[in-house]
N, C-alpha and C. Protein backbone atom coordinates (compact mmCIF):
# COMPACT_ATOMS: atom_id res chain seq x y z
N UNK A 1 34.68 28.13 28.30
CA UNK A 1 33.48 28.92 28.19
C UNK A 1 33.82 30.26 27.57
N UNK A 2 32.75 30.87 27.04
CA UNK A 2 33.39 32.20 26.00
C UNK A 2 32.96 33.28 27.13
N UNK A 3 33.54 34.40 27.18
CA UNK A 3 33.37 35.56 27.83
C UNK A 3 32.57 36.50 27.12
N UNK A 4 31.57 36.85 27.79
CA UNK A 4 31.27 38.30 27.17
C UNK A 4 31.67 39.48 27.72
N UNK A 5 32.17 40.04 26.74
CA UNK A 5 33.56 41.55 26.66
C UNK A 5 33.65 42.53 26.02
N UNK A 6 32.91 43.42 26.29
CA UNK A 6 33.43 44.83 25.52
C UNK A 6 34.56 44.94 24.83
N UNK A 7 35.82 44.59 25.35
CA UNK A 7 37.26 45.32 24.84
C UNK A 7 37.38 44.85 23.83
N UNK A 8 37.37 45.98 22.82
CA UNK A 8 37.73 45.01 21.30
C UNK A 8 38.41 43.93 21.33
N UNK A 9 39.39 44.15 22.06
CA UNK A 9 40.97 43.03 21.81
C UNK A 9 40.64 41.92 22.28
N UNK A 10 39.42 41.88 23.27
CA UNK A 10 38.82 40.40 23.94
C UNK A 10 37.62 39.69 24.02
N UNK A 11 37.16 40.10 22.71
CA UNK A 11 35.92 39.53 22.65
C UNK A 11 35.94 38.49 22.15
N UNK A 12 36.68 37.96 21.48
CA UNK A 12 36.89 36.21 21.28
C UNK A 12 37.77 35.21 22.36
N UNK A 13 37.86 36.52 23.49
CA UNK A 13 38.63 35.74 24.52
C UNK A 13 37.97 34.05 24.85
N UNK A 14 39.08 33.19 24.72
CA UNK A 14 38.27 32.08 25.58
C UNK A 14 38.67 31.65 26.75
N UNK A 15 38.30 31.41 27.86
CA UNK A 15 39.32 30.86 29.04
C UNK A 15 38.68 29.07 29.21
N UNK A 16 39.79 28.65 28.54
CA UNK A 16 39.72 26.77 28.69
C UNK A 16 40.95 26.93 29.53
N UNK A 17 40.05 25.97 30.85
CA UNK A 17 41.09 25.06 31.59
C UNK A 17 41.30 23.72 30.98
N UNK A 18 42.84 23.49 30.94
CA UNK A 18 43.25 22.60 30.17
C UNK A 18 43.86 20.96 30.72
N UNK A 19 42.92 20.12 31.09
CA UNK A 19 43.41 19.62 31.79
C UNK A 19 44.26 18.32 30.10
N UNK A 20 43.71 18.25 28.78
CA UNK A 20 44.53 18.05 28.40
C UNK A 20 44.29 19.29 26.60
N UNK A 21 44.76 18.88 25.90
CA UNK A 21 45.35 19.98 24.73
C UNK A 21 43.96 19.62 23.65
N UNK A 22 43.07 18.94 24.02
CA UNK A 22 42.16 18.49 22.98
C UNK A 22 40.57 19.15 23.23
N UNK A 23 41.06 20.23 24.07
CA UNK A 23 39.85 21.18 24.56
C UNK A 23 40.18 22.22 24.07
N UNK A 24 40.77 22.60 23.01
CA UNK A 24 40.94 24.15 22.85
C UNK A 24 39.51 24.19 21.75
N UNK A 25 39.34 25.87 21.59
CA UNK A 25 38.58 26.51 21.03
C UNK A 25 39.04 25.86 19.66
N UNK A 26 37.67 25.65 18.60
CA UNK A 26 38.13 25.30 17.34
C UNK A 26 38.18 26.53 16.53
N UNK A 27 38.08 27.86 16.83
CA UNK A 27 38.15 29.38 16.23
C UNK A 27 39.38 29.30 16.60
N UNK A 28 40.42 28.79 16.94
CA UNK A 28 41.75 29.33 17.25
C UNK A 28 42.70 28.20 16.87
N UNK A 29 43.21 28.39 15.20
CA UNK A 29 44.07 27.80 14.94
C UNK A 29 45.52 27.79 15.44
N UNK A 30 45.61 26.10 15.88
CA UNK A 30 46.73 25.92 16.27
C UNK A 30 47.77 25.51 15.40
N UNK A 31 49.19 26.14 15.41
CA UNK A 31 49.97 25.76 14.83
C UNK A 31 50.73 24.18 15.76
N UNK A 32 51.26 23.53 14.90
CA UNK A 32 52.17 22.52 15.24
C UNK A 32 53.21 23.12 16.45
N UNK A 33 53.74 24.30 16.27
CA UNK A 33 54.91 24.65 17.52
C UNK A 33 53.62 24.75 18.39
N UNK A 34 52.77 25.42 18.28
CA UNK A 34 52.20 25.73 19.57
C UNK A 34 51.41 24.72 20.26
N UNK A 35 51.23 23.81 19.24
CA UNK A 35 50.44 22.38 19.96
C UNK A 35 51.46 21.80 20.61
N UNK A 36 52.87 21.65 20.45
CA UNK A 36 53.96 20.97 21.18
C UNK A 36 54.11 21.34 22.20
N UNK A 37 53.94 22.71 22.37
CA UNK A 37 54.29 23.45 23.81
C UNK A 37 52.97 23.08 24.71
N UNK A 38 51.24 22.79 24.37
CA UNK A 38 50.39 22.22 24.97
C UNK A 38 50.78 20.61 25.39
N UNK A 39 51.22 19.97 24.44
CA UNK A 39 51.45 18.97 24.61
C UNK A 39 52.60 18.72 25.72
N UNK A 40 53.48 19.34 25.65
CA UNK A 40 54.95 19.39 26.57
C UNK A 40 54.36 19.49 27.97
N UNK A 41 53.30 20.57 28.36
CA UNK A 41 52.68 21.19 29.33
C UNK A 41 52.09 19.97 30.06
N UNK A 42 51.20 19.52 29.47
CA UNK A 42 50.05 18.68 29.57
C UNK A 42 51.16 16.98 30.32
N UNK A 43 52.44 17.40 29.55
CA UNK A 43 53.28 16.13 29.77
C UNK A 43 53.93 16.43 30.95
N UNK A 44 53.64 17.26 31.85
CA UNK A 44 54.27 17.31 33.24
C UNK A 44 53.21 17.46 34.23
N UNK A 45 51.91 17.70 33.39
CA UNK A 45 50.81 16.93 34.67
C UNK A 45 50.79 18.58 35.62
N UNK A 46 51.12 19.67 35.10
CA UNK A 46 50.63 20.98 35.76
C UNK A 46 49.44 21.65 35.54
N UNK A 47 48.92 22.22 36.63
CA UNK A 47 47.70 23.51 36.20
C UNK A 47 48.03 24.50 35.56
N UNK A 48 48.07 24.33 34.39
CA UNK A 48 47.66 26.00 33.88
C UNK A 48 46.69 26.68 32.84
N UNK A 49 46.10 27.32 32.84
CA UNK A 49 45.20 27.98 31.41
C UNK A 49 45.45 28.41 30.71
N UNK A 50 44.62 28.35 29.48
CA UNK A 50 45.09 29.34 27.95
C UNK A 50 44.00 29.84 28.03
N UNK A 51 44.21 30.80 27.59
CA UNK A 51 43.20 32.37 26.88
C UNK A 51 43.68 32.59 25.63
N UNK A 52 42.73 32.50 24.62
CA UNK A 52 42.91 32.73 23.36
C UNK A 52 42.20 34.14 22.93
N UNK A 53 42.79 35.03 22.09
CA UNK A 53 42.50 36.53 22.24
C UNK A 53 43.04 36.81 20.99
N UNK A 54 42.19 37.96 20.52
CA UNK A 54 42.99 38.75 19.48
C UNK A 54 44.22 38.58 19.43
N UNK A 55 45.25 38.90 18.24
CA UNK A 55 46.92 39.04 18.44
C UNK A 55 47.12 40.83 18.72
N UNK A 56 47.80 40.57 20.06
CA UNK A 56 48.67 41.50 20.85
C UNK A 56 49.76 41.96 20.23
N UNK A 57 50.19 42.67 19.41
CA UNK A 57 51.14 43.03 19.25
C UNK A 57 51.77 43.92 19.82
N UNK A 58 51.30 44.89 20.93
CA UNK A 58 52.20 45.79 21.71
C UNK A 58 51.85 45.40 23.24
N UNK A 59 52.26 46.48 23.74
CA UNK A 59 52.24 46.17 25.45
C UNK A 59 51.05 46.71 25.86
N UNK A 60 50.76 47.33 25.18
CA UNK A 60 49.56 48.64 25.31
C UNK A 60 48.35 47.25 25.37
N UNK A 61 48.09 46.41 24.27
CA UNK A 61 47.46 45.11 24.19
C UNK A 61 47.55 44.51 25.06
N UNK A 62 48.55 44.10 25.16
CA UNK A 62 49.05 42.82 26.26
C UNK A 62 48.38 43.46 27.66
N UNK A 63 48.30 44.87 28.15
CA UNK A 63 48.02 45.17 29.19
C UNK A 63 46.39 44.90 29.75
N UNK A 64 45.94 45.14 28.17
CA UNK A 64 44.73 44.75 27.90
C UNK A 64 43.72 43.48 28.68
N UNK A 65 44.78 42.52 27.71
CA UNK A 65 44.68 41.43 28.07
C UNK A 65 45.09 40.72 29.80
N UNK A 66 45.70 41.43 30.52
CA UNK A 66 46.25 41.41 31.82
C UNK A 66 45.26 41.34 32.55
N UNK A 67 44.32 43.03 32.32
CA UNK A 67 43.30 43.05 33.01
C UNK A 67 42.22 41.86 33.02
N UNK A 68 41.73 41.64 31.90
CA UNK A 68 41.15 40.43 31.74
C UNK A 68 41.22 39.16 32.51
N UNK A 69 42.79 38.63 32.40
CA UNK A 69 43.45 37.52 33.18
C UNK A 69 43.63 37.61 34.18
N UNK A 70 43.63 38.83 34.64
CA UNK A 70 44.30 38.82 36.27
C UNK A 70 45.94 38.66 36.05
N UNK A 71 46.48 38.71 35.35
CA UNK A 71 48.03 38.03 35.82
C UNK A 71 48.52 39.16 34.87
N UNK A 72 50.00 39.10 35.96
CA UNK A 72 51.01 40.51 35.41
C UNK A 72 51.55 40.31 34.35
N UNK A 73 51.62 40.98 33.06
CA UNK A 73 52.48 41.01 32.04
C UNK A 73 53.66 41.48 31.83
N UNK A 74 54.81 40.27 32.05
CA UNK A 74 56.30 40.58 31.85
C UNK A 74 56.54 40.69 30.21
N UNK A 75 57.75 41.41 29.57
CA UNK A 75 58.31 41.91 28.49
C UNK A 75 59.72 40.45 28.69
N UNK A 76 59.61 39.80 27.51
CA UNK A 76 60.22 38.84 27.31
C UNK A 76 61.59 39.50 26.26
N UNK A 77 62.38 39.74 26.24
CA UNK A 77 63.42 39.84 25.43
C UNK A 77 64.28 39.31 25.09
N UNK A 78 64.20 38.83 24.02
CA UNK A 78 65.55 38.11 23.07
C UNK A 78 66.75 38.65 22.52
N UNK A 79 68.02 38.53 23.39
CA UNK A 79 69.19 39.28 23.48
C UNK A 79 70.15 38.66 22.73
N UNK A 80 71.00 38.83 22.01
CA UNK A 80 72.08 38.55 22.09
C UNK A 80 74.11 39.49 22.11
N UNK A 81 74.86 38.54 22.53
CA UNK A 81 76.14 39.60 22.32
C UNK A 81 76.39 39.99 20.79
N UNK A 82 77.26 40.67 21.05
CA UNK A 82 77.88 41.29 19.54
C UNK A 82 78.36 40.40 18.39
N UNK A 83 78.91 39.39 18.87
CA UNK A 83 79.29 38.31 18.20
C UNK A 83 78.37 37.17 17.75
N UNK A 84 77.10 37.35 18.37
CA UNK A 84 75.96 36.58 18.06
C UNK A 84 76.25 35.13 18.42
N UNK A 85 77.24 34.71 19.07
CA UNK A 85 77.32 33.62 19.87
C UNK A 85 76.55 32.82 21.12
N UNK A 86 76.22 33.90 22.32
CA UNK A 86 75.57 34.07 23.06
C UNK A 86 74.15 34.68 23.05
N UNK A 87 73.12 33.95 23.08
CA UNK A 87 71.68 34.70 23.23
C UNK A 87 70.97 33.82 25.17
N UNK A 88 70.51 35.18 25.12
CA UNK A 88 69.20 35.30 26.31
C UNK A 88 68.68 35.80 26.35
N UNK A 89 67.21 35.03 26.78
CA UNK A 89 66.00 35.51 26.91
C UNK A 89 65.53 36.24 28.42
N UNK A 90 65.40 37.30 28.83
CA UNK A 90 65.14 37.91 29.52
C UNK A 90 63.37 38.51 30.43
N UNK A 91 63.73 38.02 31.02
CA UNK A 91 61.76 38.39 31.68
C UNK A 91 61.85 39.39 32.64
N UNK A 92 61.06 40.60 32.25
CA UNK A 92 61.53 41.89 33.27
C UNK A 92 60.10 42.63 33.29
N UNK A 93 59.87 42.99 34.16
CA UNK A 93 58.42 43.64 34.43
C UNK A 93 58.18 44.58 32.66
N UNK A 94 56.67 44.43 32.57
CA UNK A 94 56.43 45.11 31.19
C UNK A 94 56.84 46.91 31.61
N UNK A 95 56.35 47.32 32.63
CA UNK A 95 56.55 48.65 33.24
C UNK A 95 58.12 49.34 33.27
N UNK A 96 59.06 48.04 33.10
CA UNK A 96 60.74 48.64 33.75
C UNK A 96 61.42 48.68 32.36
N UNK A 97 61.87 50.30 32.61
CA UNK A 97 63.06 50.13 31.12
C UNK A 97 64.11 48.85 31.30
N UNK A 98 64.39 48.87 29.84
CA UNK A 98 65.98 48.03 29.66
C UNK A 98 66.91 48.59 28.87
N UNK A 99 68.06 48.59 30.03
CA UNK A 99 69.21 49.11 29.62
C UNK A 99 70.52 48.38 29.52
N UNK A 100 70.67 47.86 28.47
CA UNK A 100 71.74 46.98 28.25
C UNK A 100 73.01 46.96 28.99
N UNK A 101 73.48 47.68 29.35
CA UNK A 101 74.38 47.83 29.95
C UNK A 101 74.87 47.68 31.20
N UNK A 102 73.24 47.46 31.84
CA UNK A 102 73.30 47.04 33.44
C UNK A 102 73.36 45.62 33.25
N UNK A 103 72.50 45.05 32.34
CA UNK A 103 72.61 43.75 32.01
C UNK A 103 73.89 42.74 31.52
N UNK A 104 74.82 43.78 30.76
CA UNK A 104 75.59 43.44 30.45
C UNK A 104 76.91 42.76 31.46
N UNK A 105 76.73 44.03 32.51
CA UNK A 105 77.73 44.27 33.53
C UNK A 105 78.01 42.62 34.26
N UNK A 106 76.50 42.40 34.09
CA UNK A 106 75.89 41.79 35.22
C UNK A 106 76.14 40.07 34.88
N UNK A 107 76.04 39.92 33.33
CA UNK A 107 76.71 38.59 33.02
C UNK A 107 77.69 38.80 32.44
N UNK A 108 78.58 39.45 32.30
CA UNK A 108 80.07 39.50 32.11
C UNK A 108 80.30 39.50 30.76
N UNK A 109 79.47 39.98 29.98
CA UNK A 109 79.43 40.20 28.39
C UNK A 109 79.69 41.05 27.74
N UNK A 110 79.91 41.35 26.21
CA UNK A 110 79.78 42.32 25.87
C UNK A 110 78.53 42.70 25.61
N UNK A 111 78.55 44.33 25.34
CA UNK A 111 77.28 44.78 25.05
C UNK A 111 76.22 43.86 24.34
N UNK A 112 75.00 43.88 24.73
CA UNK A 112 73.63 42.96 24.69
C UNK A 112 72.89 44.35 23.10
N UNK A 113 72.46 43.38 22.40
CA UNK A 113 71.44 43.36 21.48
C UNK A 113 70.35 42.68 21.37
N UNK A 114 69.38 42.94 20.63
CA UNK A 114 68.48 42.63 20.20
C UNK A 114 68.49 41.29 18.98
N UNK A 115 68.31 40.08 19.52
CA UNK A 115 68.74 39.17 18.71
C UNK A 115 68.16 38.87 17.35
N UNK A 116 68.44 39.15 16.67
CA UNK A 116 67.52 38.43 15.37
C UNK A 116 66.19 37.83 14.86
N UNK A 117 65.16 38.23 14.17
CA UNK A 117 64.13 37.46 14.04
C UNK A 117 64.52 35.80 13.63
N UNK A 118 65.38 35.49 12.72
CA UNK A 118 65.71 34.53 12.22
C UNK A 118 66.47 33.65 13.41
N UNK A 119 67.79 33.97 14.09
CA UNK A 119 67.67 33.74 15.40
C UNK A 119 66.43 33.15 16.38
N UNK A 120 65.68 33.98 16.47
CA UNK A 120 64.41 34.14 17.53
C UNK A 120 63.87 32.47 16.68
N UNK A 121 63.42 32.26 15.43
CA UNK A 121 62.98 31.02 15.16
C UNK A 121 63.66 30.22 14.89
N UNK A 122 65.24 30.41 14.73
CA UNK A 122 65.75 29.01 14.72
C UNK A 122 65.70 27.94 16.13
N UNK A 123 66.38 29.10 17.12
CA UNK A 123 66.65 28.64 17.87
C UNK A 123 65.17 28.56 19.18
N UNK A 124 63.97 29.11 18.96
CA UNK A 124 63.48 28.89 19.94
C UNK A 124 61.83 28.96 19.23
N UNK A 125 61.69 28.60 17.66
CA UNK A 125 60.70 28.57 16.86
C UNK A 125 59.44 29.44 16.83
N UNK A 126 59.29 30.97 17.20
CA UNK A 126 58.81 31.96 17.57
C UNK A 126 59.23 32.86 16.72
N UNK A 127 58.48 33.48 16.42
CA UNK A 127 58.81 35.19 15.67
C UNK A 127 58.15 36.40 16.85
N UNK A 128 59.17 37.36 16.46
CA UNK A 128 59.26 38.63 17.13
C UNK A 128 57.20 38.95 17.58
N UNK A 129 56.94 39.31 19.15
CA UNK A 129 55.66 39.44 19.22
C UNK A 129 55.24 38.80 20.00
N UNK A 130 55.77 37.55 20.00
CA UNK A 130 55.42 36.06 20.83
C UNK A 130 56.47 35.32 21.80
N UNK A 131 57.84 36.36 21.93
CA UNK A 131 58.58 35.87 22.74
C UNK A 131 58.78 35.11 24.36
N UNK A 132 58.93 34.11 24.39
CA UNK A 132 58.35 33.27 25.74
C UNK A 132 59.15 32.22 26.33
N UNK A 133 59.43 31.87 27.25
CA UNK A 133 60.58 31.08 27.81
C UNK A 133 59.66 29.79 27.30
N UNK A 134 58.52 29.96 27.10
CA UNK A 134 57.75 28.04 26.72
C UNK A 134 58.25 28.22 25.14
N UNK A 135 59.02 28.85 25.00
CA UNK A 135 59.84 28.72 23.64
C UNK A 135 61.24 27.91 23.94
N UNK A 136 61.76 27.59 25.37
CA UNK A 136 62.51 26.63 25.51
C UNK A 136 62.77 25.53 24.87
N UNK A 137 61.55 24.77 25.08
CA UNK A 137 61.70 23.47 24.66
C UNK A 137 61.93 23.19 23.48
N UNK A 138 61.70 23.94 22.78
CA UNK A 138 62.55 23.81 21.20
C UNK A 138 64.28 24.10 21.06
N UNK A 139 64.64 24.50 22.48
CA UNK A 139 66.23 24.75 22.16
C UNK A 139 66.92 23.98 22.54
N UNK A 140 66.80 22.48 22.17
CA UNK A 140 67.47 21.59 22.35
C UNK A 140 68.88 21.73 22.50
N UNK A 141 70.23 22.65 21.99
CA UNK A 141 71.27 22.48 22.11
C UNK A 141 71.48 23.68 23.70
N UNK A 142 70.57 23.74 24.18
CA UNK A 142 70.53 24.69 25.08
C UNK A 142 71.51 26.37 24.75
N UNK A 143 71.29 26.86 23.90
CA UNK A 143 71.79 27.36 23.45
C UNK A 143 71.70 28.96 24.06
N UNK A 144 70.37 29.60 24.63
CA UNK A 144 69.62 30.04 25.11
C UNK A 144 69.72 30.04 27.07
N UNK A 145 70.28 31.36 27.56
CA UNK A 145 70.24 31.39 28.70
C UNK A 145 69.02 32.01 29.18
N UNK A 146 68.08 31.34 30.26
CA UNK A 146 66.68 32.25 30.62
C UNK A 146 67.69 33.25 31.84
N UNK A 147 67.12 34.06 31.92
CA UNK A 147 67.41 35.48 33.24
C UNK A 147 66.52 36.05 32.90
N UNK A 148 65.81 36.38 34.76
CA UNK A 148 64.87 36.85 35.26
C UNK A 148 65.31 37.53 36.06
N UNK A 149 64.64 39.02 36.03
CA UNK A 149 64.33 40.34 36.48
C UNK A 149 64.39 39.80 38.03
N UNK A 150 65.12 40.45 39.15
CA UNK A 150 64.78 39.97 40.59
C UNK A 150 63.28 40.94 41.27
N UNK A 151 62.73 41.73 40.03
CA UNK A 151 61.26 42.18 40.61
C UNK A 151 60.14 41.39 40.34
N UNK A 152 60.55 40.13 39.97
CA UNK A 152 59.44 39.12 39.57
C UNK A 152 59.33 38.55 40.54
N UNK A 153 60.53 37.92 41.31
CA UNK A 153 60.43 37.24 42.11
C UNK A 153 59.43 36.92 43.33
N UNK A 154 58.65 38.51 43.22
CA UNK A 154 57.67 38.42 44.51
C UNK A 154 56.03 37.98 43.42
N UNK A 155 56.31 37.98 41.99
CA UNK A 155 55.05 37.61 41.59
C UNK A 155 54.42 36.55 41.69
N UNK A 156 53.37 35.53 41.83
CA UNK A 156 52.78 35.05 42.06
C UNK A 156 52.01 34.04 40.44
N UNK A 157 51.63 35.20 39.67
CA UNK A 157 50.78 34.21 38.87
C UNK A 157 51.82 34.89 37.35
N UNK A 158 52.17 34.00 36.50
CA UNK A 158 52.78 34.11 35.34
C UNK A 158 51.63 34.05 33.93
N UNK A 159 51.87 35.23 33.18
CA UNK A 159 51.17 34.74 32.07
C UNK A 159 52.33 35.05 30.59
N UNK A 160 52.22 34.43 29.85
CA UNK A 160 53.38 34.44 28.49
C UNK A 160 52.36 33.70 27.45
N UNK A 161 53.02 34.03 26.07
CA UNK A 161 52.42 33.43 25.17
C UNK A 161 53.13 32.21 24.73
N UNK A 162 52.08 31.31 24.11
CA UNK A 162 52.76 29.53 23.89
C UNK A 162 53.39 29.62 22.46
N UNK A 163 53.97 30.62 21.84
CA UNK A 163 54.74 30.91 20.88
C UNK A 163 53.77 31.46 19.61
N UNK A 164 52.69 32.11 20.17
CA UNK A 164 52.07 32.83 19.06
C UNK A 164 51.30 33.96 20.51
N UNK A 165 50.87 34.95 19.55
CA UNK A 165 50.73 36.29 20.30
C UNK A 165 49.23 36.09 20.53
N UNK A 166 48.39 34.97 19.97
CA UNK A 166 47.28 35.10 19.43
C UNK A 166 46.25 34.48 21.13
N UNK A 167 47.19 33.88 22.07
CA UNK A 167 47.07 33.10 22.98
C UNK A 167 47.95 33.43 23.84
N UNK A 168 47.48 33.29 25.49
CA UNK A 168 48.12 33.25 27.21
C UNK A 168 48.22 32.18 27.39
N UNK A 169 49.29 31.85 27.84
CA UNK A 169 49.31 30.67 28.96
C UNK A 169 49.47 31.47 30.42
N UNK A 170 48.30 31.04 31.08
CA UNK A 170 48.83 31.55 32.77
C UNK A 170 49.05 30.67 33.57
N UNK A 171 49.76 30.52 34.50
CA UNK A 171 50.36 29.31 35.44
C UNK A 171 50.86 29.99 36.43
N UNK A 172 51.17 29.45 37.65
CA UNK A 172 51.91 29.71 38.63
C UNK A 172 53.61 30.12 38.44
N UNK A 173 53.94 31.17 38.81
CA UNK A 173 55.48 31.45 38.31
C UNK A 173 56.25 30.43 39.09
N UNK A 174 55.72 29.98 40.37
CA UNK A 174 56.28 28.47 41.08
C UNK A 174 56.31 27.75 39.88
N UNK A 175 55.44 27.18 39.37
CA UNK A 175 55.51 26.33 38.74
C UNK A 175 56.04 26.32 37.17
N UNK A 176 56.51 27.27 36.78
CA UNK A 176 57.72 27.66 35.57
C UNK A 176 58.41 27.73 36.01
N UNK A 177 59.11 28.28 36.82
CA UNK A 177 60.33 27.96 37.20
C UNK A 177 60.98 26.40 38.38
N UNK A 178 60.01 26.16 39.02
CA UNK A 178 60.47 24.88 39.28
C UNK A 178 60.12 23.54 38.57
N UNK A 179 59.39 23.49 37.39
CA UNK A 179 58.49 22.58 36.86
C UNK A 179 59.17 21.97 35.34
N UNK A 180 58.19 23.62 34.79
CA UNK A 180 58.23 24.37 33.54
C UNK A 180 59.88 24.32 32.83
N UNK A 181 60.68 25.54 33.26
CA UNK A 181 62.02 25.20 33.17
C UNK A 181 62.88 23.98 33.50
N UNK A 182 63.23 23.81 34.33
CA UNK A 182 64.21 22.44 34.86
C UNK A 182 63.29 21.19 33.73
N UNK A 183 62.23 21.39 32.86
CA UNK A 183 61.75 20.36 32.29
C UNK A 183 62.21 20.16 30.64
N UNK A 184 62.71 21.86 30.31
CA UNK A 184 63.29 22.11 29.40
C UNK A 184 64.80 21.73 29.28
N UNK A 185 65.14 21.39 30.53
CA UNK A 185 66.63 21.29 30.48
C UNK A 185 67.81 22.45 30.35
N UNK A 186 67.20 23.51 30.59
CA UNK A 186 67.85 24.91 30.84
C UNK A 186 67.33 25.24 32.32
N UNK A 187 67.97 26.14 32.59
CA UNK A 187 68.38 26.95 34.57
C UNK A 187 68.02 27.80 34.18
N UNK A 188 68.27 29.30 35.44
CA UNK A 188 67.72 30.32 34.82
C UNK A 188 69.02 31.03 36.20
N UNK A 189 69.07 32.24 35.87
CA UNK A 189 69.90 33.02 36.25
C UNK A 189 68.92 34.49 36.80
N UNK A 190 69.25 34.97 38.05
CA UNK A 190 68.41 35.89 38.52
C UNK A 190 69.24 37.45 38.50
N UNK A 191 69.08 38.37 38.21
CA UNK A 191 69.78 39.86 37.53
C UNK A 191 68.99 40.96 38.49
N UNK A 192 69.75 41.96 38.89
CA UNK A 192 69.05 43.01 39.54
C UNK A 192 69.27 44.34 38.87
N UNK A 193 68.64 44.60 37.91
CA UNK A 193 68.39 45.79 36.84
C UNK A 193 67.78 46.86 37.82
N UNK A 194 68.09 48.14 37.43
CA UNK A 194 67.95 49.42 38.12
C UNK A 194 66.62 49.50 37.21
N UNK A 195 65.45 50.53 38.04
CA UNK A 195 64.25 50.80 37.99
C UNK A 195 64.45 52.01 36.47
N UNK A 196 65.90 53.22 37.05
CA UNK A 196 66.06 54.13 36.26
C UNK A 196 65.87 54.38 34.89
């Protein structure tokens, strides 16, 4: 059903419950990655919704869009070491700095960067904007470690984008991490980053 919405950024909001991928809005072109990740979804038989919305490109947006949804907006980051061997994706409250170095400490690495756009779509078919652990399932060689913020842990409802900025997926954070993930065939690793 369409919302009526003041906020610029959400007036084409749509909220379809999806019980399968052949209900979306026809104003909201889907790409092939992002139909896979509906489809993947849909293939484990979970509740969750899409909201289709303007594209978000900052947090300032995304916060936007929060209000709307009800559900907290985490900052997804695509890391990698110096050597570009090692990448992870990181989920940490949108509100909490990141400081590499606590992170670093913390998986036994060298200093953490900012991984590559080209990176970001080889390995998890997403460009910078749209970063999202439902970008998993494209990393078949598991290449990609997920770690999560231990201030999530008390959250409740998850929202991320299905590899375009243009769209939410919200779901139960139960159910990404016990469902969602372990379905991708990657684990996830839990980190306790300072607020500072």
């Amino acid at each position: 059903m369409e919302e009526n919405l003041t906020d610029p950024i959400s007036k084409e909001l749509i909220d379809s419950k999806l019980s399968n991928s052949q209900n979306k809005n026809s104003n909201h072109q889907i790409s092939d990655d992002e139909q896979l990740i509906y489809d993947f979804l849909d293939s484990l038989q979970i509740e969750y919704k899409v909201y289709f919305h303007s594209p978000a490109f900052s947090m300032e947006e995304c916060e936007k869009i929060r209000r709307i949804i009800g559900a907290p907006i985490f900052k997804n980051l695509f890391l990698t070491n110096k050597q570009q061997t090692l990448y992870y994706l990181l989920m940490i409250p949108a509100d909490k700095p990141f400081k590499t170095k606590y992170l670093s400490s913390q998986l036994g690495c060298a200093r953490l960067s900012f991984a590559s756009a080209q990176a970001m779509k080889e390995l998890l078919r997403i460009k910078p904007g749209a970063v999202s652990p439902l970008g998993l399932i494209h990393d078949k060689d598991k290449k990609v470690q997920l770690i999560i913020d231990n201030d999530l842990s008390k959250a409740e409802i998850y929202a991320c984008h299905p590899g375009v900025n243009t769209a939410s997926v919200v779901m139960s954070l139960d159910t990404l991490l016990s469902k969602v993930i372990p379905a991708t065939g990657h684990s996830y690793k839990w980190v306790n980053l300072p607020s500072e």
